[in-house]
N, C-alpha and C. Protein backbone atom coordinates (compact mmCIF):
# COMPACT_ATOMS: atom_id res chain seq x y z
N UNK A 1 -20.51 2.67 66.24
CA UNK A 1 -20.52 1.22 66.25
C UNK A 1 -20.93 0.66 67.63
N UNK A 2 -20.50 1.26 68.86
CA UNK A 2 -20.88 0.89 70.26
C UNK A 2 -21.98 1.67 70.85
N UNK A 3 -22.72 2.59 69.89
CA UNK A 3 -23.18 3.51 70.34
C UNK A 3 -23.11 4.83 71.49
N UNK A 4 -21.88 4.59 71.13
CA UNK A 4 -21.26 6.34 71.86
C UNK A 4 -20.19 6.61 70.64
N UNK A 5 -20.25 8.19 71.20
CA UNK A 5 -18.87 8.95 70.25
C UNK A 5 -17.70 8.47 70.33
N UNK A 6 -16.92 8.96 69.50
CA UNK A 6 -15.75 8.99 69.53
C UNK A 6 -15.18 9.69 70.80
N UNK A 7 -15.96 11.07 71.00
CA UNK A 7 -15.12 11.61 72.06
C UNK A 7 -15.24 10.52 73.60
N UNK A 8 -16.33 9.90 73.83
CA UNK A 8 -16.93 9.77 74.89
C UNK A 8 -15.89 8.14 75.01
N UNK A 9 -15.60 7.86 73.60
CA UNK A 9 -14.89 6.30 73.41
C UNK A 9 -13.58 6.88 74.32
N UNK A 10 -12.87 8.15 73.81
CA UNK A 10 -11.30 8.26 74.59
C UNK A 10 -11.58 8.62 75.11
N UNK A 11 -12.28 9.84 75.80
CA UNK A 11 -12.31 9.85 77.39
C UNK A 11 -12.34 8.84 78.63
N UNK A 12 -13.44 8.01 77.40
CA UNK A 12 -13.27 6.82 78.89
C UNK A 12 -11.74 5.99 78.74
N UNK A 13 -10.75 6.13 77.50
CA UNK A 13 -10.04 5.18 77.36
C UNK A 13 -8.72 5.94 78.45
N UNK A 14 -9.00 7.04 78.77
CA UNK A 14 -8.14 8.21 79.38
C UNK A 14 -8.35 8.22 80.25
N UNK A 15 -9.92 8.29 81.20
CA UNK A 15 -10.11 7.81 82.67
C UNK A 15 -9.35 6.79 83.02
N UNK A 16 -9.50 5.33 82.05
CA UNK A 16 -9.36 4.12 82.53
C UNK A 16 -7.61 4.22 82.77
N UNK A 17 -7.14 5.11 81.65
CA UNK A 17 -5.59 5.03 82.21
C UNK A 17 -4.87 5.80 83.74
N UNK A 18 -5.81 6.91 83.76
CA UNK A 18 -5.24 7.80 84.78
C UNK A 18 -5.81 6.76 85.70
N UNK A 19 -6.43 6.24 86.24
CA UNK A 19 -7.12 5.34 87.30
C UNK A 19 -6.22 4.07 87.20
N UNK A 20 -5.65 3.40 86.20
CA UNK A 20 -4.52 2.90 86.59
C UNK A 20 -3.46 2.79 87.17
N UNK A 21 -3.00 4.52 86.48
CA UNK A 21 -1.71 5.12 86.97
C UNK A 21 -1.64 5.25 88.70
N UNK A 22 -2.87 6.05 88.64
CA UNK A 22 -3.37 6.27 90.29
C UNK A 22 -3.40 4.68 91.37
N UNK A 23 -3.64 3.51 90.74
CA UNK A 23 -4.02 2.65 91.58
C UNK A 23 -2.31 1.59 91.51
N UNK A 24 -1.81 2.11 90.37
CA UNK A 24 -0.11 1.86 90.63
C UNK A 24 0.67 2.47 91.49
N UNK A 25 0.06 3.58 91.73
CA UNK A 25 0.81 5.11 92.95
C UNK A 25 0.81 3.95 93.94
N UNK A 26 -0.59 3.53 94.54
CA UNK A 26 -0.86 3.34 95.86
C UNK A 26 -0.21 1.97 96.06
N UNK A 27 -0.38 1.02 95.15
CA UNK A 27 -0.46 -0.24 95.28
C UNK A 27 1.60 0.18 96.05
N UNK A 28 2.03 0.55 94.91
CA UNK A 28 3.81 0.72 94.69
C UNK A 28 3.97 1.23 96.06
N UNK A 29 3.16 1.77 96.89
CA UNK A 29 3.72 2.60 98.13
C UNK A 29 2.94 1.41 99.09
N UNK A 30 1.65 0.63 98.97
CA UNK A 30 1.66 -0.61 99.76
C UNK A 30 2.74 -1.04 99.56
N UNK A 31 3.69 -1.76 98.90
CA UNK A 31 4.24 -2.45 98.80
C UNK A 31 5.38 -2.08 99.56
N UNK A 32 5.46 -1.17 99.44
CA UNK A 32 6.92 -0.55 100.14
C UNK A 32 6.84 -0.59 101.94
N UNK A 33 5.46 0.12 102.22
CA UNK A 33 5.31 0.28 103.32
C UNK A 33 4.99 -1.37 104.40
N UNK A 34 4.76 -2.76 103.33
CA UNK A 34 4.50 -3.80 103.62
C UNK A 34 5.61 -4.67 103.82
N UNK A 35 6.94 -4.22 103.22
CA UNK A 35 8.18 -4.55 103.04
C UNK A 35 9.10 -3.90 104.60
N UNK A 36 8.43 -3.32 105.16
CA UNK A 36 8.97 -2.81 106.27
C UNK A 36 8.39 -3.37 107.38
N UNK A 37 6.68 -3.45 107.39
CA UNK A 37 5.87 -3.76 108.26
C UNK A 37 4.86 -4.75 107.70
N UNK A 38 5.03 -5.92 107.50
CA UNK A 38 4.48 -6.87 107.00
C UNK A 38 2.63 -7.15 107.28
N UNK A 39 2.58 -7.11 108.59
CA UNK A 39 1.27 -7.20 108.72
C UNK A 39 0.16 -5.92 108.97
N UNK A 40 1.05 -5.15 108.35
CA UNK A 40 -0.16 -3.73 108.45
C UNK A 40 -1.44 -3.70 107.60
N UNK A 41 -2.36 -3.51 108.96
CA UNK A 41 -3.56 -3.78 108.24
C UNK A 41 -3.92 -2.60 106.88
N UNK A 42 -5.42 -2.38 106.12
CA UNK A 42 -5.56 -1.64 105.47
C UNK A 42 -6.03 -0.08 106.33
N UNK A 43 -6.70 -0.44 107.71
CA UNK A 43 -7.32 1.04 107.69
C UNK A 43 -5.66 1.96 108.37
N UNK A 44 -4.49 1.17 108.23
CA UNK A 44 -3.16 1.90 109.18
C UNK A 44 -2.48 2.54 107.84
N UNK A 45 -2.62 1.28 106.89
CA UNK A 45 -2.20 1.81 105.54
C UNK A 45 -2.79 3.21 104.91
N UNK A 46 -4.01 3.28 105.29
CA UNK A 46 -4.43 4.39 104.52
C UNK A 46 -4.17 5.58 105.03
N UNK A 47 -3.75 5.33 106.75
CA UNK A 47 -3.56 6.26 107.41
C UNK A 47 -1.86 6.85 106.64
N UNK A 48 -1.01 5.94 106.76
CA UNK A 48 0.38 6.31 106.38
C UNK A 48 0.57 6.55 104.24
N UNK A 49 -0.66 6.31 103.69
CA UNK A 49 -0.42 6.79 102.81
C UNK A 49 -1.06 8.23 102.18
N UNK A 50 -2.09 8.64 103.52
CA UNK A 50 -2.22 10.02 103.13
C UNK A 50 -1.19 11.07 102.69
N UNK A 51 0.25 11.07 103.01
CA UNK A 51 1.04 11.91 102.30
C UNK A 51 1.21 11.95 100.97
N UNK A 52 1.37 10.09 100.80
CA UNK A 52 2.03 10.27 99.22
C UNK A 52 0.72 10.72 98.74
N UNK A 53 -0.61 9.84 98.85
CA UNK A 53 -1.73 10.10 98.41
C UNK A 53 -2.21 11.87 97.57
N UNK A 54 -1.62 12.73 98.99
CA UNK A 54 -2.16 14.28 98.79
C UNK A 54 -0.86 14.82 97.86
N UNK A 55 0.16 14.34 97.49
CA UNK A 55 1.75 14.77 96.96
C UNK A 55 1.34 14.07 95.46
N UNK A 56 0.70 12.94 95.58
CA UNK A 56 0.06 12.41 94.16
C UNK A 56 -0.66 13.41 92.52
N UNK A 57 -1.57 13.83 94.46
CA UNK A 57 -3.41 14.00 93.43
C UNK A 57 -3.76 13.04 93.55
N UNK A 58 -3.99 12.21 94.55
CA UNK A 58 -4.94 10.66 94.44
C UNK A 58 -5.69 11.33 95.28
N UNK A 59 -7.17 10.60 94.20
CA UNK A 59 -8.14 10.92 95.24
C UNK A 59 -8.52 9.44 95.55
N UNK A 60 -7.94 8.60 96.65
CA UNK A 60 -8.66 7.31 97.03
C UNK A 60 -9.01 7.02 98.81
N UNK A 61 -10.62 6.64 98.66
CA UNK A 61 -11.31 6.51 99.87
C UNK A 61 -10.82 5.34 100.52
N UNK A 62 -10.92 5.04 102.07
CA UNK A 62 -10.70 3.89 102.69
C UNK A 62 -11.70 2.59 102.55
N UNK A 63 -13.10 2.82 101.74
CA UNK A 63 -13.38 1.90 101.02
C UNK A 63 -12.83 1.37 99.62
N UNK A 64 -12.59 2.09 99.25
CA UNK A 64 -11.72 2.26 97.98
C UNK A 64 -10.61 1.43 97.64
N UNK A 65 -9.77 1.96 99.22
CA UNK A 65 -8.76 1.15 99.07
C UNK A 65 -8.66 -0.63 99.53
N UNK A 66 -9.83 -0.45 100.42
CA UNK A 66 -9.89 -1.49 100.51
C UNK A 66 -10.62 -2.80 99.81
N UNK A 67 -11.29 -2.35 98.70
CA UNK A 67 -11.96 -2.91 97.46
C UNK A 67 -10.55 -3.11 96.16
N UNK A 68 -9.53 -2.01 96.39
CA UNK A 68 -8.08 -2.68 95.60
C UNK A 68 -7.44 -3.72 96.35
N UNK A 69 -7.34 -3.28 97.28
CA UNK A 69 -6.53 -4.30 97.88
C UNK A 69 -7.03 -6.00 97.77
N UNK A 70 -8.21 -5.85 98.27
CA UNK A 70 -9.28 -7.34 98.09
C UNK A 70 -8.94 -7.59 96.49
N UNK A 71 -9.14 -6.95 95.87
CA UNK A 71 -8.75 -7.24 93.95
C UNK A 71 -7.49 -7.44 93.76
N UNK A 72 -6.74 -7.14 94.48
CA UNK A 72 -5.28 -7.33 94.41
C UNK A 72 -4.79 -8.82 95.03
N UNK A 73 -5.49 -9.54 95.76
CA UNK A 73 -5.37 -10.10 96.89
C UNK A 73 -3.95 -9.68 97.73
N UNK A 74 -4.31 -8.38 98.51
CA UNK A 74 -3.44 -7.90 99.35
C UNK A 74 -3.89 -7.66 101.01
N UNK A 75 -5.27 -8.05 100.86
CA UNK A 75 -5.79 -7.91 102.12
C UNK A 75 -4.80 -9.08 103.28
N UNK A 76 -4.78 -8.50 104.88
CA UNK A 76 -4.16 -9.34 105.53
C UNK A 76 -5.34 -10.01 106.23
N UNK A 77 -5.34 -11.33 106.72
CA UNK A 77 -5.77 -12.09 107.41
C UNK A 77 -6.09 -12.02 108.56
N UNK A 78 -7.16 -11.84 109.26
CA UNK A 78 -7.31 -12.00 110.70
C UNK A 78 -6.93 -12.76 111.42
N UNK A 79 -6.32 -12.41 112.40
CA UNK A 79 -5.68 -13.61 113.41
C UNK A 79 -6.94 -13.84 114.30
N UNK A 80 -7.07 -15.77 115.14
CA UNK A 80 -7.84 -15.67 116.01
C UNK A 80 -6.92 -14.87 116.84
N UNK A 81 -8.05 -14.22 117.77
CA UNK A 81 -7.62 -13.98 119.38
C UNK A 81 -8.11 -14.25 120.56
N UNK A 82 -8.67 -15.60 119.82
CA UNK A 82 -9.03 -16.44 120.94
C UNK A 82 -9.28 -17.55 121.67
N UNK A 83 -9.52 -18.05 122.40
CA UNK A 83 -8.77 -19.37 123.01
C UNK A 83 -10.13 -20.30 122.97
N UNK A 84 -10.82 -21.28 122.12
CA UNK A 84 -12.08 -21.73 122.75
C UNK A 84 -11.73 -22.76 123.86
N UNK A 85 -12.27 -22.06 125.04
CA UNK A 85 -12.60 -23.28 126.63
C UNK A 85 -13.74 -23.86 126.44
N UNK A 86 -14.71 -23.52 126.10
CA UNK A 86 -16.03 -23.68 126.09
C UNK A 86 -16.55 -24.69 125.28
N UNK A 87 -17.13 -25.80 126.04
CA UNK A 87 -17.93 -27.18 124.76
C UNK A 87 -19.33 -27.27 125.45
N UNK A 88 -20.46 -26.25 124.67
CA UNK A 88 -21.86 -26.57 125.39
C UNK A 88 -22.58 -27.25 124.91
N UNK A 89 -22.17 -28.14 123.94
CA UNK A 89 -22.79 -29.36 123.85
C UNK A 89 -22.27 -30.49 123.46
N UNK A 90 -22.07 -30.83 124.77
CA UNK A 90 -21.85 -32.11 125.24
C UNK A 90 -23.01 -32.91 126.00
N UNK A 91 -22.46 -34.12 126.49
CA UNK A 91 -23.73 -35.49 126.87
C UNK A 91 -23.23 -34.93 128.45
N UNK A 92 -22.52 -34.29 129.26
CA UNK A 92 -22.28 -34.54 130.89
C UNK A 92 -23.52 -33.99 131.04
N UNK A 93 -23.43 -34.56 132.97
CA UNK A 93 -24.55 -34.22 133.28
C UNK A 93 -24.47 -32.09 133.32
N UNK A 94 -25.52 -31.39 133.44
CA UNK A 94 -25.46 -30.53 133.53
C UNK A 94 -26.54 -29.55 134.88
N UNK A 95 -25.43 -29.00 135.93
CA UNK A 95 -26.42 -28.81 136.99
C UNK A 95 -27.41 -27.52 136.83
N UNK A 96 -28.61 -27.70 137.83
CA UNK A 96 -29.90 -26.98 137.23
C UNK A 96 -29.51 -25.58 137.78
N UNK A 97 -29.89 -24.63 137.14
CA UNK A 97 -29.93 -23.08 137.74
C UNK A 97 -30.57 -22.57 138.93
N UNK A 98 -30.16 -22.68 139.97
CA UNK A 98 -30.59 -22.55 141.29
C UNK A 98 -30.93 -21.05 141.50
N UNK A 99 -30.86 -20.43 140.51
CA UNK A 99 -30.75 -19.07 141.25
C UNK A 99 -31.96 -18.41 139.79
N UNK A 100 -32.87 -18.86 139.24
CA UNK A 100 -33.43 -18.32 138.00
C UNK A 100 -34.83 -18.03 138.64
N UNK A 101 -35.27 -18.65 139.68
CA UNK A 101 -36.40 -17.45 140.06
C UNK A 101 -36.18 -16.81 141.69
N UNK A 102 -34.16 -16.74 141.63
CA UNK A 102 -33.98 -15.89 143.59
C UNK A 102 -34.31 -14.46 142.61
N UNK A 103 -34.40 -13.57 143.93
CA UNK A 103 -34.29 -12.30 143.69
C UNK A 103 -33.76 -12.05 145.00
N UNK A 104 -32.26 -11.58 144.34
CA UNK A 104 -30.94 -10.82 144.95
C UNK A 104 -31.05 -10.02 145.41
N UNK A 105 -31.48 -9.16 147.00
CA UNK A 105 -31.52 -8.43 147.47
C UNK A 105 -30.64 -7.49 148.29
N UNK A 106 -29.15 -8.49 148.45
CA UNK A 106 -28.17 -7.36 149.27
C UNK A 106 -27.22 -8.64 148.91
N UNK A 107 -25.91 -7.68 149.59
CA UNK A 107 -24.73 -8.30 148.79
C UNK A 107 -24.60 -9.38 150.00
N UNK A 108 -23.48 -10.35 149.46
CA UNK A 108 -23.13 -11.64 150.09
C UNK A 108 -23.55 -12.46 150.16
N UNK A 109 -25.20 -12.25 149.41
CA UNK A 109 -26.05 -13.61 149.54
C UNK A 109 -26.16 -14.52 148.20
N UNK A 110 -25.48 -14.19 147.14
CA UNK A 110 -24.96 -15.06 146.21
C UNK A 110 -23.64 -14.68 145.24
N UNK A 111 -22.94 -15.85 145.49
CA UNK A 111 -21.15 -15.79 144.93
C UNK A 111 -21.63 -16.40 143.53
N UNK A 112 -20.75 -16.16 142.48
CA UNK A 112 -20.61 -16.64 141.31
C UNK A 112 -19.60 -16.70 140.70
N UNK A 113 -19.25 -18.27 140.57
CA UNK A 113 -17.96 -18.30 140.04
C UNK A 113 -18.06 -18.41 138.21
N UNK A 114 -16.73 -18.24 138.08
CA UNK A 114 -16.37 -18.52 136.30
C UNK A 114 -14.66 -18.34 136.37
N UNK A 115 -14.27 -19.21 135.42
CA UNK A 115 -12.74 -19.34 135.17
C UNK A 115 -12.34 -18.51 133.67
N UNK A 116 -11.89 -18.00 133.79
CA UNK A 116 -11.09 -17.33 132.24
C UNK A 116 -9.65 -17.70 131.67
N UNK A 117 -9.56 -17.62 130.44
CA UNK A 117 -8.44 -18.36 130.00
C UNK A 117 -7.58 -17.00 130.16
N UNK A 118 -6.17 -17.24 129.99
CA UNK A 118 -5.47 -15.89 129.83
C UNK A 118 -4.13 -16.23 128.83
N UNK A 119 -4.04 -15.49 128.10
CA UNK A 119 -2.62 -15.77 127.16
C UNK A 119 -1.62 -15.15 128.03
N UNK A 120 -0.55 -16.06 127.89
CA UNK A 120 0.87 -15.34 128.52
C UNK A 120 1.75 -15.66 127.47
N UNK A 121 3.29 -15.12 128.14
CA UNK A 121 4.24 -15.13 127.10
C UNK A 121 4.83 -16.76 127.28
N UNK A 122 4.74 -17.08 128.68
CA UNK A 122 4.56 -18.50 128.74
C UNK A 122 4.65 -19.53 128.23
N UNK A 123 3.20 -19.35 127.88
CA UNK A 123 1.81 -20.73 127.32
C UNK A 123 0.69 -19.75 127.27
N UNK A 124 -0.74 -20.87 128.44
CA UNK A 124 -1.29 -20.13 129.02
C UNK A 124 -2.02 -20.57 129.97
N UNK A 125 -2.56 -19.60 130.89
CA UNK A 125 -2.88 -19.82 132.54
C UNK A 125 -4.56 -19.79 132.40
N UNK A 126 -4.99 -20.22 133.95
CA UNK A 126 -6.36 -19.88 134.20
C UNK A 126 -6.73 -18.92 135.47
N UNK A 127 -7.43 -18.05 135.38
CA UNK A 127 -8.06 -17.21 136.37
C UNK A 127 -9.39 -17.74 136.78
N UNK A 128 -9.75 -17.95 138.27
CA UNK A 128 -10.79 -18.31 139.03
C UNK A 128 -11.19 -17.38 139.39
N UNK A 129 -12.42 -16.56 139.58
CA UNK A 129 -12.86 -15.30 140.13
C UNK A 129 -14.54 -16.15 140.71
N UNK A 130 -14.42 -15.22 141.65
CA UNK A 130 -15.61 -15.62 142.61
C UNK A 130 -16.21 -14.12 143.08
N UNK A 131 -17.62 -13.61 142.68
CA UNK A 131 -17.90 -12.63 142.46
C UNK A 131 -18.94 -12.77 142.99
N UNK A 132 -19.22 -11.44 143.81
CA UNK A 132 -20.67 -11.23 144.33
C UNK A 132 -21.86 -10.56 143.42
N UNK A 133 -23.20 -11.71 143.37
CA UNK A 133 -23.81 -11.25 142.28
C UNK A 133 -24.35 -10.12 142.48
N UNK A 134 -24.79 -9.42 143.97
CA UNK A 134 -25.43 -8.27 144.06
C UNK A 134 -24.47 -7.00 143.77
N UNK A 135 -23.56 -7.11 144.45
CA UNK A 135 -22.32 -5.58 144.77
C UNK A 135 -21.30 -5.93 143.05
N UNK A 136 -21.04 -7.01 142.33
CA UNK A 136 -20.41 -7.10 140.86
C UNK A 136 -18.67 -7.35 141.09
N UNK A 137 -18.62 -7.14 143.35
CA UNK A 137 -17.26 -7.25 143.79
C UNK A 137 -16.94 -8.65 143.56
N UNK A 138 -15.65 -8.47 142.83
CA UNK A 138 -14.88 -9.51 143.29
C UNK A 138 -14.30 -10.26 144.29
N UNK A 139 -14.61 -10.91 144.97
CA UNK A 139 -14.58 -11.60 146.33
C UNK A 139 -13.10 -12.72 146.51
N UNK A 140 -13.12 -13.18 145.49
CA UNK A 140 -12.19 -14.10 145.76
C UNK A 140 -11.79 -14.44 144.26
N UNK A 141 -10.38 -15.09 144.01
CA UNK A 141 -9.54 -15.31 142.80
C UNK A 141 -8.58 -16.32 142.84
N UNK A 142 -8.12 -16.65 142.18
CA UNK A 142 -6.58 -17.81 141.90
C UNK A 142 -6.15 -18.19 140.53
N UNK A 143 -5.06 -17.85 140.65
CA UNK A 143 -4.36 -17.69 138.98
C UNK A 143 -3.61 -19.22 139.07
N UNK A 144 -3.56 -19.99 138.24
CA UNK A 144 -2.69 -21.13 137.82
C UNK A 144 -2.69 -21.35 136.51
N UNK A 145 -1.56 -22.62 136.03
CA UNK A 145 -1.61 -22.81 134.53
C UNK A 145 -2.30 -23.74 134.24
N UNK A 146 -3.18 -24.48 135.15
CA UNK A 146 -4.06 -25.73 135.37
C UNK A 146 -4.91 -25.10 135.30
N UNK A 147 -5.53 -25.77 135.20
CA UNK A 147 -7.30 -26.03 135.48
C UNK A 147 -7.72 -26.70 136.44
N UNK A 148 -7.60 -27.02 138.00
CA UNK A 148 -8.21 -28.15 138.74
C UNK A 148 -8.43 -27.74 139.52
N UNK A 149 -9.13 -27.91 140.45
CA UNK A 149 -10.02 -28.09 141.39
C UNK A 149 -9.42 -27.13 142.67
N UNK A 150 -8.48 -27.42 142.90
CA UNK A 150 -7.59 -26.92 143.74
C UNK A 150 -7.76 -25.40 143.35
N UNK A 151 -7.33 -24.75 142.08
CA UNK A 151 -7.54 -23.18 141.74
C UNK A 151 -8.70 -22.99 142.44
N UNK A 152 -9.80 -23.61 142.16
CA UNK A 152 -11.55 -22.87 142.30
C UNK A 152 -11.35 -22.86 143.72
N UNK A 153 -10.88 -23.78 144.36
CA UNK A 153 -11.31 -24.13 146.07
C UNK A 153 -10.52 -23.34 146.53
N UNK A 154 -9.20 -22.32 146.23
CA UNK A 154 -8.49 -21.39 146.69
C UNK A 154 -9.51 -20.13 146.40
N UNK A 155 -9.74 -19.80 145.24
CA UNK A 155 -10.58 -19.17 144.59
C UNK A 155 -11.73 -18.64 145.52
N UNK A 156 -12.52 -19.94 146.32
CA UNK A 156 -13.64 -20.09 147.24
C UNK A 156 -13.46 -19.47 148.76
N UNK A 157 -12.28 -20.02 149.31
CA UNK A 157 -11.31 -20.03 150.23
C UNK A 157 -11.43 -18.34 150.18
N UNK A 158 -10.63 -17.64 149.50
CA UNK A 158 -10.51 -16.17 149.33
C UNK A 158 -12.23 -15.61 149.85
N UNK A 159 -12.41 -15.66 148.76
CA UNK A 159 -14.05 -15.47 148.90
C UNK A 159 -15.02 -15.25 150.73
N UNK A 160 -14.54 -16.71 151.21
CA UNK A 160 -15.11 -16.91 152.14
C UNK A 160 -14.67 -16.13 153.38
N UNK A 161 -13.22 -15.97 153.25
CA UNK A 161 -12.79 -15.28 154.04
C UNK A 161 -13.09 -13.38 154.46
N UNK A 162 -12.86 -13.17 152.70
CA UNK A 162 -13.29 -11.85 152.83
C UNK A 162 -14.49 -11.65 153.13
């Protein structure tokens, strides 16, 4: 009537169960292992379910599992990890690149600053680094939870001295 056998009808009706059974093993031992450690991702999971997995007879790949899990909706969520400082387009004025046709020949003859955000347990702070473009040394620095003017010009200060 479907154009296959009979035999070929229960075999597949017998795959489809053992592949159930098998994807109840894993799911039942996510669950357990998610009940302890809530945000464990999938590739840690697959790591900690290789025991039951091989104690099973499951044969399931880390794509695998992670194509159940997505069907399951069990996948976890990415957290950002990161802070945006950065708005490059905006209307301020913006100063011209003074340095796009120097050629840098020995160290000390051009500093370059940039500020980085930093997460603490805090809040969070800013790092000023003032770096020599030839030698990649760091010359000068200043950590605060601000942002102003004062950090960079300590920042500079360092720099100049060393």
């Amino acid at each position: 009537m479907f154009g296959i056998t009979k035999q070929a009808y229960y075999q597949r009706m017998e795959a489809d169960r053992n592949k159930e059974k098998m994807e109840q093993i894993v799911l039942d031992k996510v669950v357990q292992i998610r009940k302890k450690k809530p945000q464990t991702g999938t590739r840690k999971l697959f790591e900690e379910l290789q025991p039951t997995l091989h104690e099973n007879n499951v044969k399931v790949g880390r794509d695998a599992l992670f194509d159940l899990l997505r069907y399951k909706g069990l996948l976890i969520r990415k957290t950002k990890r990161f802070h945006i400082t950065t708005d490059s387009n905006h209307f301020y004025y913006t100063s011209p690149n003074l340095l796009k046709d120097m050629e840098i020949t020995q160290a000390e003859q051009v500093f370059v600053n940039d500020i980085t955000y930093i997460k603490t347990d805090e809040g969070h702070a800013y790092l000023a680094l003032v770096t020599d473009a030839y030698s990649k040394k760091i010359m000068g620095w200043s950590f605060d939870d601000n942002m102003k003017v004062s950090m960079v010009k300590q920042a500079l200060t360092m720099a100049h001295s060393n």
